[in-house]
Protein backbone atom coordinates (compact mmCIF):
# COMPACT_ATOMS: atom_id res chain seq x y z
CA UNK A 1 103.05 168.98 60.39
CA UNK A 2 104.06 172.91 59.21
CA UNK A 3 106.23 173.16 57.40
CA UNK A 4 108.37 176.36 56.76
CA UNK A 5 108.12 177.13 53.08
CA UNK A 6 111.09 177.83 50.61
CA UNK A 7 111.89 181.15 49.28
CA UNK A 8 113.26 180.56 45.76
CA UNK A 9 116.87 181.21 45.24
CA UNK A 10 116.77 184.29 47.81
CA UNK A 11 117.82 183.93 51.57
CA UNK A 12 114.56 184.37 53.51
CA UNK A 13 115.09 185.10 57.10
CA UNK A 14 114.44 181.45 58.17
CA UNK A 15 117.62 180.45 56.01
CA UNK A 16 119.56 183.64 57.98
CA UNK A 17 118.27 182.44 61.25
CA UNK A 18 119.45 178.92 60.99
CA UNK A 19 123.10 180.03 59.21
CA UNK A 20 123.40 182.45 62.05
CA UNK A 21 122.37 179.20 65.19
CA UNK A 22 124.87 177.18 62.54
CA UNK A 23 127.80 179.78 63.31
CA UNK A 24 126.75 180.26 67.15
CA UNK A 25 127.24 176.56 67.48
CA UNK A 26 130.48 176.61 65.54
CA UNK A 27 132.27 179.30 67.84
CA UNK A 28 130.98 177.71 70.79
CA UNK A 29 132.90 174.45 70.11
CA UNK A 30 135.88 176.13 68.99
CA UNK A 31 135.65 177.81 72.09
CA UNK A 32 135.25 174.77 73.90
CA UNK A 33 137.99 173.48 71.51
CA UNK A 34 140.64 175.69 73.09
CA UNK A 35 139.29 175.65 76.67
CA UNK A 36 140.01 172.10 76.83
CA UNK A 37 143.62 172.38 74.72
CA UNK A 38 144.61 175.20 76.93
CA UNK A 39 143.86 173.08 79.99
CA UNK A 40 141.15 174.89 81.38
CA UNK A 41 138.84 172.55 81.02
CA UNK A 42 139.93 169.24 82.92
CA UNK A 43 138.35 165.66 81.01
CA UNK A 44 137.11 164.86 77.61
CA UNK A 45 134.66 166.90 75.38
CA UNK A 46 133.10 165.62 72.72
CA UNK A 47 132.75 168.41 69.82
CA UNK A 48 130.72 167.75 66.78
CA UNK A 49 132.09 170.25 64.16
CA UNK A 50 130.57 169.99 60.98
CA UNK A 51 127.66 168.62 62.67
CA UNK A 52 125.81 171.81 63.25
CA UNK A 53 123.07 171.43 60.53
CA UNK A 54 121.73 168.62 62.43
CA UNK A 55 120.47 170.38 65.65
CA UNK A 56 119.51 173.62 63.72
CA UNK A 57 117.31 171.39 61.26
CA UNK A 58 115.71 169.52 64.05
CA UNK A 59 114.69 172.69 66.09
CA UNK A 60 113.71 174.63 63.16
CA UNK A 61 111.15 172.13 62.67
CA UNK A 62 109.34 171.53 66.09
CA UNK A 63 105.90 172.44 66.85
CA UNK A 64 104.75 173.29 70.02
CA UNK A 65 104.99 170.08 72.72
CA UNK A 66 107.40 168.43 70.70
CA UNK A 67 110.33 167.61 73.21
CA UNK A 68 114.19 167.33 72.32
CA UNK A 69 116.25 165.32 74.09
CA UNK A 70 120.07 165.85 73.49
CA UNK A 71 122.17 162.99 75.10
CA UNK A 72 125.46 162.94 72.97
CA UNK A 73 127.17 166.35 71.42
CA UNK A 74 123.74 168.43 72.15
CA UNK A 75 125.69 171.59 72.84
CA UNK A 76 123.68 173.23 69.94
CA UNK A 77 120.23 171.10 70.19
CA UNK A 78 118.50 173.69 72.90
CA UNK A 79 117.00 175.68 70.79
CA UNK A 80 116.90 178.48 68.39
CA UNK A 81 117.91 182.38 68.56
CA UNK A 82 114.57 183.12 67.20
């Protein structure tokens, strides 16, 4: 398996990549978040703030075949801005 090396104590721009999916996902739930409240968006939704590590972690780390399947609060598990 590769594995992306650290960079010490500085930010290297794997680290900004991920914090930057971390914050797209974030915005997109909140969005979702007041879609729903505001009625636009008719049923349930299930959000998973705080969660967005998770999906960001597990794409940063696939090589190539390696499928993802995202069957419960996957909003953010389709891949990476990169």
């Amino acid at each position: 398996m590769m594995r992306r090396q650290a960079t010490g104590t500085s930010l290297g721009p794997d680290a900004i990549r991920d914090f930057q999916d971390m914050l797209r996902i974030r915005l997109t739930e909140e969005a979702i978040h007041s879609l729903r409240s505001a009625g636009t968006i008719a049923g349930s939704v299930h959000l998973s703030n705080g969660q967005e590590a998770i999906p960001v972690g597990t794409v940063s780390v696939r090589e190539p075949g390696d499928v993802v399947f995202a069957t419960y609060r996957g909003h953010g598990a389709t891949g990476s801005s990169a």
